[in-house]
Protein backbone atom coordinates (compact mmCIF):
# COMPACT_ATOMS: atom_id res chain seq x y z
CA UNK A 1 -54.16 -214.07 -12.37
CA UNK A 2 -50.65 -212.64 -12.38
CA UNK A 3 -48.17 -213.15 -9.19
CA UNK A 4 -47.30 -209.24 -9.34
CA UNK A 5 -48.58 -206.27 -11.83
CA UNK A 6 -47.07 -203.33 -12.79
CA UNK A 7 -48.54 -200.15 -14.10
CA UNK A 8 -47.42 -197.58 -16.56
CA UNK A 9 -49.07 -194.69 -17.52
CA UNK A 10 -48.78 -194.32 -21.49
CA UNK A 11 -49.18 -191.42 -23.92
CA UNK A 12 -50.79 -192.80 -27.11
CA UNK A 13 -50.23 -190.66 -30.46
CA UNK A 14 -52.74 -191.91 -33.28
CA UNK A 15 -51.91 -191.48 -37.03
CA UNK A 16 -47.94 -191.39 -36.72
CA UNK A 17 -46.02 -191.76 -40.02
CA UNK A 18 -43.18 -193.76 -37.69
CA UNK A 19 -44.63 -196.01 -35.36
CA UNK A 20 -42.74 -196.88 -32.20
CA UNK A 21 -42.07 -196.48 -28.58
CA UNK A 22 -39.76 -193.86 -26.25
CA UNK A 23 -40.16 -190.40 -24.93
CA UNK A 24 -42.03 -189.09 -22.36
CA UNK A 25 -44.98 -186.45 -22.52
CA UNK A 26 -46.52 -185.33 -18.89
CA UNK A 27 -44.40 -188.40 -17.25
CA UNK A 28 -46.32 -190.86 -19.48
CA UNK A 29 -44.05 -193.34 -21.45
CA UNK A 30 -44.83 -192.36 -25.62
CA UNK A 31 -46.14 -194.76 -27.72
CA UNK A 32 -46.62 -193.53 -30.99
CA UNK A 33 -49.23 -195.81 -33.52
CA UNK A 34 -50.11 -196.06 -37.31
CA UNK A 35 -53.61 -196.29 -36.81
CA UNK A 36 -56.32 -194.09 -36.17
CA UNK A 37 -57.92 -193.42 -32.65
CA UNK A 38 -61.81 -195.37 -34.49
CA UNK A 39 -63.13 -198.22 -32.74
CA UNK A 40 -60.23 -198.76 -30.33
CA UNK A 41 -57.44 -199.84 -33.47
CA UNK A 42 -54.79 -197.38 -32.03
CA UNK A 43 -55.10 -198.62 -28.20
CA UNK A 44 -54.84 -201.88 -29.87
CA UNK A 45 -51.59 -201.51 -31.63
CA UNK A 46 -50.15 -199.65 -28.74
CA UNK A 47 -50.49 -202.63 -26.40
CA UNK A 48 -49.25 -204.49 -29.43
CA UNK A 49 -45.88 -201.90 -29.83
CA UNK A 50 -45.52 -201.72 -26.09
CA UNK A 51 -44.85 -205.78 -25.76
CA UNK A 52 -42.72 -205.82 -28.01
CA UNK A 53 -40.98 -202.76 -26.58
CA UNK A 54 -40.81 -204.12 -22.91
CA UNK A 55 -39.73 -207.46 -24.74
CA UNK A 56 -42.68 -209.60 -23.36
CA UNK A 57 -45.32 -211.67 -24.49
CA UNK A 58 -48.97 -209.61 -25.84
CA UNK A 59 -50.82 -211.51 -23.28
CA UNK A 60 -48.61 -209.64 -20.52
CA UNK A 61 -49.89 -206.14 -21.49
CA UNK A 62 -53.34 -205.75 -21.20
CA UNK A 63 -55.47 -201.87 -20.95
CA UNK A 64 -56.14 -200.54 -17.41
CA UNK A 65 -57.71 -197.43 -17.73
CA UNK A 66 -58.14 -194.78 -20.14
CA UNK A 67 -59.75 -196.64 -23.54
CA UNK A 68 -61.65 -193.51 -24.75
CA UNK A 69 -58.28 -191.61 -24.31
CA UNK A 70 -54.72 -190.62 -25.29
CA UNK A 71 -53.42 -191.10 -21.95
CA UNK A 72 -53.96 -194.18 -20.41
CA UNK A 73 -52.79 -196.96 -17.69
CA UNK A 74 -51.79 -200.38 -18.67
CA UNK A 75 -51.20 -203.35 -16.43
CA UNK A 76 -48.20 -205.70 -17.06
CA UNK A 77 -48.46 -208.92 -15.40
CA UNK A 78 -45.39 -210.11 -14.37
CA UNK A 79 -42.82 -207.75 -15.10
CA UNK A 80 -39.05 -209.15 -15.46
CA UNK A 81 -36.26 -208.22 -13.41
CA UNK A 82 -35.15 -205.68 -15.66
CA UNK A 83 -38.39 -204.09 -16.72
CA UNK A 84 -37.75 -200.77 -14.77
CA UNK A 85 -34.34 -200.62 -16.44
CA UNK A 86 -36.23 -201.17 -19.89
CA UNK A 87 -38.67 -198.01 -19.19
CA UNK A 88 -36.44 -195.91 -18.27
CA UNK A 89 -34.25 -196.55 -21.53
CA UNK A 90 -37.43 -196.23 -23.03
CA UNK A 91 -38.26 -193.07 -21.61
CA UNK A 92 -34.86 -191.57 -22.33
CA UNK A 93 -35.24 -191.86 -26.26
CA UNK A 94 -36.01 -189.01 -28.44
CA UNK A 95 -39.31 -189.27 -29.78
CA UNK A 96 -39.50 -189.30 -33.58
């Protein structure tokens, strides 16, 4: 189990021509995904997206809450130093 865990709510748009990560909608961090929301392929690649995002390993981002759903929690185990500064720069960018 992880020494320390960090959660951040996520807003997870299905079926976007331009995958990627940044923006905010309702003060959850944007991840927007190729695939469709069908047997649990979008939350996949937006755990997927997110690591690479944050910079960290897959294994580091895992679902919390929220599978059935656009908004949802995930847990990252063992955050870095920097990984507030990362969301926030995250958060800042102009979603696509």
């Amino acid at each position: 189990m992880a020494d320390s865990v960090q959660r951040l709510a996520v807003h997870v748009r299905p079926g976007s021509s331009t995958p990627g990560v940044g923006g905010t909608f309702d003060d959850a961090l944007i991840v927007r995904v190729h695939a469709t929301a069908h047997d649990g392929r979008a939350t996949r690649e937006a755990l997927a997206l997110l690591a690479v995002a944050l910079g960290l390993p897959a294994r580091a981002v895992r679902l919390e809450h929220g599978a059935r759903s656009r908004r949802k929690v995930v847990a990252i185990d063992d955050p870095p130093p920097a990984f507030a500064a990362v969301v926030e720069r995250l958060r800042g960018l102009t979603p696509s």
